[in-house]
Protein backbone atom coordinates (compact mmCIF):
# COMPACT_ATOMS: atom_id res chain seq x y z
CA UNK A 1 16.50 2.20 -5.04
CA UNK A 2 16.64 -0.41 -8.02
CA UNK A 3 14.49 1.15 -10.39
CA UNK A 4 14.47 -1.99 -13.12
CA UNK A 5 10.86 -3.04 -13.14
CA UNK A 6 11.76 -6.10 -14.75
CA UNK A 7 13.45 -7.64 -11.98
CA UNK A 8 10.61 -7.05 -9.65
CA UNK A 9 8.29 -10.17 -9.08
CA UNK A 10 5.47 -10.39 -11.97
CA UNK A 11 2.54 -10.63 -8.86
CA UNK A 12 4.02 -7.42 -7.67
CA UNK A 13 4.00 -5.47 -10.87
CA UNK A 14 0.33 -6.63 -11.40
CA UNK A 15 -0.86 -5.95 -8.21
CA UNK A 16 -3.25 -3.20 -7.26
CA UNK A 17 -4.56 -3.33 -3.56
CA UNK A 18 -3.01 -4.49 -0.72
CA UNK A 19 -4.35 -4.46 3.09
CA UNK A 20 -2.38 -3.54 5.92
CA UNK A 21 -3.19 -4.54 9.26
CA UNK A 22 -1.63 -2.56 11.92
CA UNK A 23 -2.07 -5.26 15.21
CA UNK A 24 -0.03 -4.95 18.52
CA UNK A 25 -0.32 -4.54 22.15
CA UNK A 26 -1.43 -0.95 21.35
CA UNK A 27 -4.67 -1.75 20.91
CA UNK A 28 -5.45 -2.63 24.31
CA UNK A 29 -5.48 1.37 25.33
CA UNK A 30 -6.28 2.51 21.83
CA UNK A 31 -3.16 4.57 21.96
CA UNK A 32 -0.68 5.20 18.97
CA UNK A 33 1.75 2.51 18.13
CA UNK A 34 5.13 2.77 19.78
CA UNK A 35 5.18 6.42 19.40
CA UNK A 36 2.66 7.37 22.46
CA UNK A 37 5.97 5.88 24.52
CA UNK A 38 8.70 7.35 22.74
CA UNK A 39 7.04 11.09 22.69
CA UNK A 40 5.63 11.18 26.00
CA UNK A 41 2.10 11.06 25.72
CA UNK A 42 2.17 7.58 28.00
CA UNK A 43 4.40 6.16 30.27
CA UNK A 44 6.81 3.46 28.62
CA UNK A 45 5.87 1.50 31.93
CA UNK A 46 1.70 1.94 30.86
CA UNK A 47 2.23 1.56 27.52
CA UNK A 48 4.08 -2.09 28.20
CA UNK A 49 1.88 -3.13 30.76
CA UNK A 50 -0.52 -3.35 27.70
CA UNK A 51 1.05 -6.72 27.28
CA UNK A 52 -1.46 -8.06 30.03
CA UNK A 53 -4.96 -7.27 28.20
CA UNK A 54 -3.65 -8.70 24.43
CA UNK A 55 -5.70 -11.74 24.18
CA UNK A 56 -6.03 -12.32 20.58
CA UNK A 57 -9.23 -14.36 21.95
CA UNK A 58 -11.20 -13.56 19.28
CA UNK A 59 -8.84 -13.52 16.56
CA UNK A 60 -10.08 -15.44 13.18
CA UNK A 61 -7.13 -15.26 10.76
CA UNK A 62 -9.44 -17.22 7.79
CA UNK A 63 -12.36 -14.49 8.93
CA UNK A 64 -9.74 -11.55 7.89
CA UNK A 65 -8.23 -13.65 4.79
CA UNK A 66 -11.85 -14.07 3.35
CA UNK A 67 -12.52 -10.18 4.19
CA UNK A 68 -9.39 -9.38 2.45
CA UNK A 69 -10.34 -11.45 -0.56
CA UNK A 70 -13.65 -9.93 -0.46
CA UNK A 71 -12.24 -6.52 -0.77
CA UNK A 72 -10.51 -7.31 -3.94
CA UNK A 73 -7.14 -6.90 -2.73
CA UNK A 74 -3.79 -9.57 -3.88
CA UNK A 75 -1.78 -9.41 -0.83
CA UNK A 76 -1.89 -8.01 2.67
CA UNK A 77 0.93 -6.86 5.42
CA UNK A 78 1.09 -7.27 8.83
CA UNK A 79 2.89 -5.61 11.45
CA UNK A 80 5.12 -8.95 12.80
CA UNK A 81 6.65 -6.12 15.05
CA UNK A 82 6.56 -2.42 15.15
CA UNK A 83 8.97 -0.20 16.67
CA UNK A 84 8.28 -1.30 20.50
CA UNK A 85 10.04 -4.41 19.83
CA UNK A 86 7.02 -6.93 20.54
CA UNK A 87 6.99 -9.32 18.04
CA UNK A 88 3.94 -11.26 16.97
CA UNK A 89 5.36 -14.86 16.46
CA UNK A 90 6.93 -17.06 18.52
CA UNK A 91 10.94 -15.06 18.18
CA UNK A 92 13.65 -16.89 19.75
CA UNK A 93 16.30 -13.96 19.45
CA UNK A 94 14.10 -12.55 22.19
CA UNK A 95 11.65 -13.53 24.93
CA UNK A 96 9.86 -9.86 24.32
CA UNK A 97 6.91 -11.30 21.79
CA UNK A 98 3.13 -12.16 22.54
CA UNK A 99 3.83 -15.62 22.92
CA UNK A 100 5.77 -15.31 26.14
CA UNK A 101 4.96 -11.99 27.58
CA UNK A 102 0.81 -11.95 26.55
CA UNK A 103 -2.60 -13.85 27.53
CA UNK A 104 -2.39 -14.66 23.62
CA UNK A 105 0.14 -17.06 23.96
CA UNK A 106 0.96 -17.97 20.79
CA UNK A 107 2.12 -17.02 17.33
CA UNK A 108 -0.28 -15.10 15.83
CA UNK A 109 1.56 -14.79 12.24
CA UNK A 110 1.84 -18.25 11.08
CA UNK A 111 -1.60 -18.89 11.04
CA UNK A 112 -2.13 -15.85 9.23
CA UNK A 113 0.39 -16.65 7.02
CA UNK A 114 -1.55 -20.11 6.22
CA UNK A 115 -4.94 -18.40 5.48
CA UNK A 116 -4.03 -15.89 3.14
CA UNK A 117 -2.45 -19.07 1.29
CA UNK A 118 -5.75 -20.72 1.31
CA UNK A 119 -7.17 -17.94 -0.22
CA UNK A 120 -4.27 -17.22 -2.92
CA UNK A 121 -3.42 -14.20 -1.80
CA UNK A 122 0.22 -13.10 -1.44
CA UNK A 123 2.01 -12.42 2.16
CA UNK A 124 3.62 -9.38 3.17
CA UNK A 125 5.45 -8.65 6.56
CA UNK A 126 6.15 -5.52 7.88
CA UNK A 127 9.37 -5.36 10.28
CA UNK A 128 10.49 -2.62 12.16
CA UNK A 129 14.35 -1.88 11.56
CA UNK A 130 14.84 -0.10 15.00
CA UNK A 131 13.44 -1.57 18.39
CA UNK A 132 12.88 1.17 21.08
CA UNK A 133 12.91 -1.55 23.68
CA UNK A 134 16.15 -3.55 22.85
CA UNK A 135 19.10 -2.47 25.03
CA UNK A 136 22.05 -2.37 22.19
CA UNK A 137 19.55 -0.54 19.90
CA UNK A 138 19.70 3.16 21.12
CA UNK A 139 23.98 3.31 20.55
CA UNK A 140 24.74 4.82 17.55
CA UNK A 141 24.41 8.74 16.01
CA UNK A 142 22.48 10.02 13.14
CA UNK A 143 24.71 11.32 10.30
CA UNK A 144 22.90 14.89 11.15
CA UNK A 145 23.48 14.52 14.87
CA UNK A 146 22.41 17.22 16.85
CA UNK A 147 22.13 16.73 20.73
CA UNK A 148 19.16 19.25 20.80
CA UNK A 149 17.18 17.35 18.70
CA UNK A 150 18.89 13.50 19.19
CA UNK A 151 18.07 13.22 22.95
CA UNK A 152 15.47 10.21 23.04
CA UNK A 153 16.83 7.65 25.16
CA UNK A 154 15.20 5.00 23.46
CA UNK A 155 16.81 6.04 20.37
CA UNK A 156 20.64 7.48 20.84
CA UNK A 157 23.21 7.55 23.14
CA UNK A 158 22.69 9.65 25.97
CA UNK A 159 25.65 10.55 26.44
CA UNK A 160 26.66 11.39 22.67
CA UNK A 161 29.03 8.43 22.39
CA UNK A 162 28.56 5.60 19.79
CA UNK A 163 29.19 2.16 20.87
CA UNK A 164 29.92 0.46 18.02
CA UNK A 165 30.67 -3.19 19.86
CA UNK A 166 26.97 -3.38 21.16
CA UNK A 167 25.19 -2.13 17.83
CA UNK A 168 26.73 -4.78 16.32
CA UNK A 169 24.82 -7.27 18.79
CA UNK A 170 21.90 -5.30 17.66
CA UNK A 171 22.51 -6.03 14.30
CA UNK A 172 23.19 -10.06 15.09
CA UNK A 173 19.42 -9.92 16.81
CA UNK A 174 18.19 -7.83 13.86
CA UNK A 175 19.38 -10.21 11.33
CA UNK A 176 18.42 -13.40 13.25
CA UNK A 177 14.80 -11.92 13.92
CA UNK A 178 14.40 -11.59 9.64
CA UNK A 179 16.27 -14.78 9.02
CA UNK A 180 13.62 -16.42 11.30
CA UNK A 181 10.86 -14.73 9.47
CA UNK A 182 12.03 -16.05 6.15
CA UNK A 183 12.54 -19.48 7.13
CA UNK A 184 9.20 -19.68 9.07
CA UNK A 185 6.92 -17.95 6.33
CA UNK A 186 8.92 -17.89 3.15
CA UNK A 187 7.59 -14.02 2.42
CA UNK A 188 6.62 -12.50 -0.78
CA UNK A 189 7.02 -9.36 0.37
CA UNK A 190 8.90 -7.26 3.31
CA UNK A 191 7.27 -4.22 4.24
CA UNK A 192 10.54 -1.90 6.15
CA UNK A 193 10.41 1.27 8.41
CA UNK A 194 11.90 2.66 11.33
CA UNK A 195 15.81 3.49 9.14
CA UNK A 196 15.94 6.86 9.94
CA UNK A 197 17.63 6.94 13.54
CA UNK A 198 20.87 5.61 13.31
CA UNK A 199 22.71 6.33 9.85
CA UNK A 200 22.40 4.49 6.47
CA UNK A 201 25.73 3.31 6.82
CA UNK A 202 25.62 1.72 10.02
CA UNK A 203 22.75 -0.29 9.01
CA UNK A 204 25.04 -2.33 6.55
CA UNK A 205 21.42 -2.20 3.72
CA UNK A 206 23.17 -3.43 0.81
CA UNK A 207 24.35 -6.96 2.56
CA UNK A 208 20.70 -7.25 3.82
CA UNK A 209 19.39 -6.96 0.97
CA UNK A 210 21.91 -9.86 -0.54
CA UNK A 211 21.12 -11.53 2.70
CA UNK A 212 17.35 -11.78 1.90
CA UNK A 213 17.67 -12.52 -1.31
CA UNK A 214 19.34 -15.47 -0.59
CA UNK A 215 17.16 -16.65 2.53
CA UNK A 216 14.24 -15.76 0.39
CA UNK A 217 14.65 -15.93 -3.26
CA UNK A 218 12.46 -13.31 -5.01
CA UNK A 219 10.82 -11.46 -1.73
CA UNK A 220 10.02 -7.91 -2.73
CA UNK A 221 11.64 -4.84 -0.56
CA UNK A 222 10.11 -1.87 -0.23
CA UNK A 223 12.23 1.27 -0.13
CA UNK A 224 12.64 1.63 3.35
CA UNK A 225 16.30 -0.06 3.01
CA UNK A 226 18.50 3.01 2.50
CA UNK A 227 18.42 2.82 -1.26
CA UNK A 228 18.51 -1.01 -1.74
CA UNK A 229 14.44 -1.46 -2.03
CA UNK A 230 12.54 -2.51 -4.88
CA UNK A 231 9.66 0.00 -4.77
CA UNK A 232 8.56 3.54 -3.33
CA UNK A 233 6.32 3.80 -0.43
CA UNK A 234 4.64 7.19 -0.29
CA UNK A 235 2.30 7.74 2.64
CA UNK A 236 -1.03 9.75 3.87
CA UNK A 237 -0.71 12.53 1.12
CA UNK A 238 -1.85 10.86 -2.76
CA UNK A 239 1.10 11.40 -5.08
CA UNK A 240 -0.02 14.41 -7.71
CA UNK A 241 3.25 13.19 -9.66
CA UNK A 242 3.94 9.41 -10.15
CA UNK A 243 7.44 8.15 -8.56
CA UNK A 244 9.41 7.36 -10.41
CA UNK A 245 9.34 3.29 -10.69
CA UNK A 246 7.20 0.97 -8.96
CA UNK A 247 5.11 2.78 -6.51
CA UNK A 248 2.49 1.77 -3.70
CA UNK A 249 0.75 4.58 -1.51
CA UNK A 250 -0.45 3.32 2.18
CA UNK A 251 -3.21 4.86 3.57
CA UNK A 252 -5.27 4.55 6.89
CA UNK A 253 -9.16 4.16 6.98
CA UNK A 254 -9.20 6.63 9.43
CA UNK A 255 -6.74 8.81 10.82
CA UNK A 256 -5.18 5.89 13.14
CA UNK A 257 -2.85 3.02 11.50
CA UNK A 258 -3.57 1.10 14.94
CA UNK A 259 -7.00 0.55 16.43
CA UNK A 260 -7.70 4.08 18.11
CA UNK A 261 -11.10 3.70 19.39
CA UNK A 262 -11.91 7.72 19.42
CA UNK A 263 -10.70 7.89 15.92
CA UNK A 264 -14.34 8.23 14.14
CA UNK A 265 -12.75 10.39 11.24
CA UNK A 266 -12.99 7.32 8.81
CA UNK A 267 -12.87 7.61 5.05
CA UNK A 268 -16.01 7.33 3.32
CA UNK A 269 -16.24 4.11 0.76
CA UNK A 270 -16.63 6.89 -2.13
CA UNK A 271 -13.58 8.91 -1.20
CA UNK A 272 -11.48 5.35 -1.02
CA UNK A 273 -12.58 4.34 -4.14
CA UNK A 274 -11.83 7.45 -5.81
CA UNK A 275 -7.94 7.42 -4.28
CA UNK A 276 -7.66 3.77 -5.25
CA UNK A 277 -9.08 5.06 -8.59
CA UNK A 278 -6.49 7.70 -8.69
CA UNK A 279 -3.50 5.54 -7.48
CA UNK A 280 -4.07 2.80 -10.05
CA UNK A 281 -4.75 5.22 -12.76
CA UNK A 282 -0.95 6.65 -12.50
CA UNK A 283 0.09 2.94 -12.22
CA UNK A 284 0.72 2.37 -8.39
CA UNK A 285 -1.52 0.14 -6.15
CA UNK A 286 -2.84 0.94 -2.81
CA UNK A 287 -1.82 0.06 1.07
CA UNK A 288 -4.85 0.08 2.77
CA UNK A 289 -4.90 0.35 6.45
CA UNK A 290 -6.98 -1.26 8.82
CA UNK A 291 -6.54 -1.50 12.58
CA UNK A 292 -8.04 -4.38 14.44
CA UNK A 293 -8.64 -4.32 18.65
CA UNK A 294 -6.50 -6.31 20.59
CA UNK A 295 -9.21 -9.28 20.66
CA UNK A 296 -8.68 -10.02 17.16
CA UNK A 297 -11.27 -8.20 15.65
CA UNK A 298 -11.60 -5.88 12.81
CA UNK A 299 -13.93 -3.15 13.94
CA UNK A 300 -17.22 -2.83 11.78
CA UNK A 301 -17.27 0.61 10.17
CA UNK A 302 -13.31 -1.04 8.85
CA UNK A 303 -15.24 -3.85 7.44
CA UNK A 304 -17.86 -2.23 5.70
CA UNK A 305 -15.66 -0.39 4.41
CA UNK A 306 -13.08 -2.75 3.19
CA UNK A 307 -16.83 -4.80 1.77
CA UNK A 308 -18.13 -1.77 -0.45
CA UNK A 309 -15.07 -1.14 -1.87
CA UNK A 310 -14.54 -5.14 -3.10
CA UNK A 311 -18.10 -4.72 -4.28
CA UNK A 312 -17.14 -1.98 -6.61
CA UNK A 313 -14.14 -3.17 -7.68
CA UNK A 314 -15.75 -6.78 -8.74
CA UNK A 315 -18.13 -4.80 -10.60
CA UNK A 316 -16.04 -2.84 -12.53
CA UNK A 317 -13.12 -5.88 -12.61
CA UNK A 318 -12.03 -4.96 -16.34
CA UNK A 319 -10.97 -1.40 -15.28
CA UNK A 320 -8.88 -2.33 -12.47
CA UNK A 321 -6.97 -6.21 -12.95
CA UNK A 322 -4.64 -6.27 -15.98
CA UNK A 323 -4.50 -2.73 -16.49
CA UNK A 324 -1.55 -0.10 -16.70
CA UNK A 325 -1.63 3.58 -15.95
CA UNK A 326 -4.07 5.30 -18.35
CA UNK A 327 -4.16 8.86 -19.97
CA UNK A 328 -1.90 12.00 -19.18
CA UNK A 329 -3.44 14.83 -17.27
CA UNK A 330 -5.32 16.95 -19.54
CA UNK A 331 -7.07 14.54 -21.40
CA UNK A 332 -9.72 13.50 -19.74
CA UNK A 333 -10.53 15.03 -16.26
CA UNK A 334 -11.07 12.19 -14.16
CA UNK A 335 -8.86 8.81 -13.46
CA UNK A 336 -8.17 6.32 -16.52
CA UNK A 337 -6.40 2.86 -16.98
CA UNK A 338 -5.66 1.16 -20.28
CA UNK A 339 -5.69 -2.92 -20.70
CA UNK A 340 -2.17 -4.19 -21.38
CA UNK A 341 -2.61 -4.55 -24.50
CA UNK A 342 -3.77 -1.44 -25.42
CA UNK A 343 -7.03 -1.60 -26.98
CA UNK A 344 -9.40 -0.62 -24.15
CA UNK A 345 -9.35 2.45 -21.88
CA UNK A 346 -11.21 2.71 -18.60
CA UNK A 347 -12.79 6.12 -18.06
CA UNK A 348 -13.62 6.35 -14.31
CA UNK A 349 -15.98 9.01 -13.64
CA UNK A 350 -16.22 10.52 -10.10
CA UNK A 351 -18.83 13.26 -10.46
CA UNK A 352 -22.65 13.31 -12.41
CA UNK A 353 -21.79 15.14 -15.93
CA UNK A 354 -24.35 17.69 -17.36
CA UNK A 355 -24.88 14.92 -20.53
CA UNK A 356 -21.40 13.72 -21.55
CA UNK A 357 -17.91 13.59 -20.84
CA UNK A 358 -15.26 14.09 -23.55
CA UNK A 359 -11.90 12.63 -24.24
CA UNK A 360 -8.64 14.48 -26.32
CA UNK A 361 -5.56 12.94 -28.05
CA UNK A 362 -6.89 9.45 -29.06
CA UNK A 363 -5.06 8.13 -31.86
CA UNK A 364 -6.89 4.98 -32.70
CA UNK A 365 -10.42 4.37 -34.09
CA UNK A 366 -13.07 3.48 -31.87
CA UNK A 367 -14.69 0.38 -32.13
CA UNK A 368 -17.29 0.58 -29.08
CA UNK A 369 -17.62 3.04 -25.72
CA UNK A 370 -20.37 1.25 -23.20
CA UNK A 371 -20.51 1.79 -18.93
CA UNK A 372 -18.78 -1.28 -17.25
CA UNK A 373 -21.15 -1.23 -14.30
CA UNK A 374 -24.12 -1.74 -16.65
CA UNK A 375 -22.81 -3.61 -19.41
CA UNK A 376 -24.89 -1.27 -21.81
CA UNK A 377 -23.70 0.26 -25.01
CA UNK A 378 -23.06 4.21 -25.10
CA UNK A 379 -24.03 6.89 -27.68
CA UNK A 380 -20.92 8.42 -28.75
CA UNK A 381 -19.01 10.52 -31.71
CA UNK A 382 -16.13 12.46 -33.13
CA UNK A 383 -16.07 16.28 -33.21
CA UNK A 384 -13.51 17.93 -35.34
CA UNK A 385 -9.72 17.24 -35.72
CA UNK A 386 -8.29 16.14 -39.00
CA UNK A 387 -7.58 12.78 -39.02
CA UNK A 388 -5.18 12.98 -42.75
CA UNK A 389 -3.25 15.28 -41.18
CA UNK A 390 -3.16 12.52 -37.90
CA UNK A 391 -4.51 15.34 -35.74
CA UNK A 392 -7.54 13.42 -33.67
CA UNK A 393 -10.67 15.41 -32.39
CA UNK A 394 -12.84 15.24 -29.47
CA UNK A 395 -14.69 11.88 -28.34
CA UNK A 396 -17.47 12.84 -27.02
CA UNK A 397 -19.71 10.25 -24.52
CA UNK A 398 -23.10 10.20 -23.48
CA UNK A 399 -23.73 9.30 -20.18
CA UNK A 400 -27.46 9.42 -19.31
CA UNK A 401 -28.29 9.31 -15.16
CA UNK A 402 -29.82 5.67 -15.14
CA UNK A 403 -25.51 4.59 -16.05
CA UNK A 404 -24.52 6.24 -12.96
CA UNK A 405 -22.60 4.10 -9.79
CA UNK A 406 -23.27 5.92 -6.80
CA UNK A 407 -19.18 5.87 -5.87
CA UNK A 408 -17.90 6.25 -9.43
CA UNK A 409 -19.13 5.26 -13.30
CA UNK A 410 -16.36 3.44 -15.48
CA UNK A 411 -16.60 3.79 -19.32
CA UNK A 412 -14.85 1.51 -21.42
CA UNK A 413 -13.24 2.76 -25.04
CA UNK A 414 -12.79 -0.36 -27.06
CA UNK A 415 -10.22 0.67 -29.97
CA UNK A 416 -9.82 -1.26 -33.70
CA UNK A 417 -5.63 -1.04 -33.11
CA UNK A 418 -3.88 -0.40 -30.10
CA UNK A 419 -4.21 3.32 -28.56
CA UNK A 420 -1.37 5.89 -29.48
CA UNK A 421 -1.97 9.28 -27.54
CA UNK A 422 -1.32 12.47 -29.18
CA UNK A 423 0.39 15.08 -27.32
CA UNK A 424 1.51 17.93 -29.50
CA UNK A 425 0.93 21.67 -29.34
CA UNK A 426 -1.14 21.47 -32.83
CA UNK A 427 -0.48 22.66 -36.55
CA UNK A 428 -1.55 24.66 -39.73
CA UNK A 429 -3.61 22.06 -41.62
CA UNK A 430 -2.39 22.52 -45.51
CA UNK A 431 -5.02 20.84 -47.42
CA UNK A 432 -8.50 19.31 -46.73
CA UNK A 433 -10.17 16.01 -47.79
């Protein structure tokens, strides 16, 4: 994966929440996307007859753009088409999209595309690599082929043969499907999955990668392209380690990425703002993923949701936009983030504190220590180190109860220079002031 930071686009690097909006004919039954066909648990022939009841009839792209905005987040991806093939805009490498084969009718992307413009936020598509419904997809082996285990029809050969002359009509379809997306909505950003079936090689990721970089100058990859992404794309479980590099963690609101009607296991607004607390505090942003029904709209408990968490965030703005990872583990036990520059640190506070919370290994002189959320000051002092011998003590904050945000408190640290952190074992001290 290219690991140079520098070459990733600037919005990228700065951005901290993203939505993803898992939409396809799957909602009609509420049943998992693509995968409720390819393991069983539904018919392929049921599962594509959900083509009929996809109306879209209620679907208000500027409604979701202004809830996305509301939420806080910079950009947003959606599914243009998942694993089952069915693409969401009007494709004309294939006739299987909702356009031709749904009561929708019509591209449902572009005028997505258009509102998130509106609202300046940046566009990100996700694109399935494999198709489990294309006929010249399911002809190549897995480098780790094992008949046991590689006997899906909609993903290998049957028989055990490759056959190399149709993949490469797959591929032709594959490319002309993304070379259509890049031309039609100039992406900032494509979202990949679905590499694992076939091998890396066979995939041909390096050229792709060339390929749309030159239909779309500066789009961002994720890592999903067999090494040749631009970022890592850990999912469900919250890193306890950063990745190495540019990092984004998707998440679902629930347990479902698509609508799943009996899925009532959602995330409460305190434990998503204490992940996207987390994530941005070891300098990654967070996927968050909603799953609208196949009308169009984004059920309410998702919207709520999504609305308490841009409430938070747009209180506590300085903590989260323009900031960079924060402290080490260890020295302060709870999630931080520092201002570029250096001279603030964001102390984000999850749980009620006896009296005060405490701080080790600041190097830098405080200047002033008050609660975001309230915009009042904060009682606050030193206790021991030796600061001639550059060892720093313990700052040590008040926080009384009436500073408290019910999902989580941010103090701010306002330094005189730029913060250095101190991370040594300690020393014998070998004269006194």
């Amino acid at each position: 994966m290219n690991k140079n930071t520098s070459s990733i686009a600037p919005w990228f690097s700065d951005a901290k929440l993203g939505i993803f909006i898992h939409w396809g004919i799957y909602a009609v039954k509420g049943v998992s996307e693509s995968w409720s066909f390819y393991n069983g648990e539904i018919s392929h022939e049921d599962y594509m007859a959900q083509c009929g009841g996809f109306t879209a009839s209620k679907y208000d792209p500027d409604a979701w753009a202004d809830l996305f905005k509301r939420a806080g987040a910079q950009y947003a991806v959606l599914t243009t088409k998942h694993h089952d093939g069915v693409a969401l805009w009007d494709t004309a490498a294939s006739d299987l999209n909702v356009v031709k084969q749904t009561p929708a009718g019509r591209d449902v992307v572009a005028p997505w595309v258009k509102a998130l413009r509106k609202k300046g936020m940046h566009v990100g598509l996700y694109f399935s690599h494999l198709d489990w419904n294309h006929p010249d997809y399911p002809t190549m082996l897995p480098w780790d082929y094992d008949p046991a285990r590689h006997n899906n029809p909609f993903g290998h050969p049957m028989d055990g043969v490759e056959k190399p002359e149709r993949w490469k009509r797959f591929l032709k379809f594959h490319r002309a499907q993304l070379k259509e997306l890049c031309d039609r909505f100039k992406p900032d950003l494509f979202w990949f999955d679905g590499s694992w079936e076939p091998a890396p090689e066979h995939w041909k990721f390096k050229q792709l990668g060339q390929q749309l970089q030159t239909w779309c100058p500066g789009v961002v990859l994720n890592s999903r392209m067999g090494g040749y992404g631009d970022y890592e794309t850990p999912e469900q479980g919250i890193p306890t380690v950063a990745p190495e590099g540019p990092w984004e963690f998707c998440m679902t609101i629930n347990d479902s990425w698509g609508y799943q009607p009996r899925d009532k296991n959602y995330k409460t607004p305190r434990q998503i703002i204490r992940t996207f607390a987390e994530v941005i505090s070891m300098g990654g942003k967070l996927l968050l993923d909603i799953g609208p029904k196949a009308d169009g709209t984004v059920p309410a408990p998702q919207v709520r949701t999504l609305e308490t968490l841009g409430a938070w965030i747009a209180k506590h703005k300085p903590a989260v936009y323009g900031t960079v990872a924060g402290l080490p583990p260890g020295l302060f036990y709870g999630a931080s983030t520092l201002s570029k520059d250096r001279k603030s640190l964001f102390l984000f506070v999850f749980d009620r504190p006896w009296k005060d919370i405490a701080v080790k290994g600041l190097s830098a002189r405080v200047k002033r220590v008050r609660c975001v959320g309230t915009g009042h000051d904060l009682t606050h002092r030193v206790l021991g180190g030796a600061p001639w011998a550059n060892i720093p003590g313990i700052l040590w904050i008040d926080l009384p109860a009436a500073e408290f945000d019910k999902y989580a408190t941010v103090v701010r640290v306002d330094f005189e220079t730029p913060l250095e952190i101190w991370m040594q074992a300690g020393h014998m001290i070998t004269a006194n002031t």
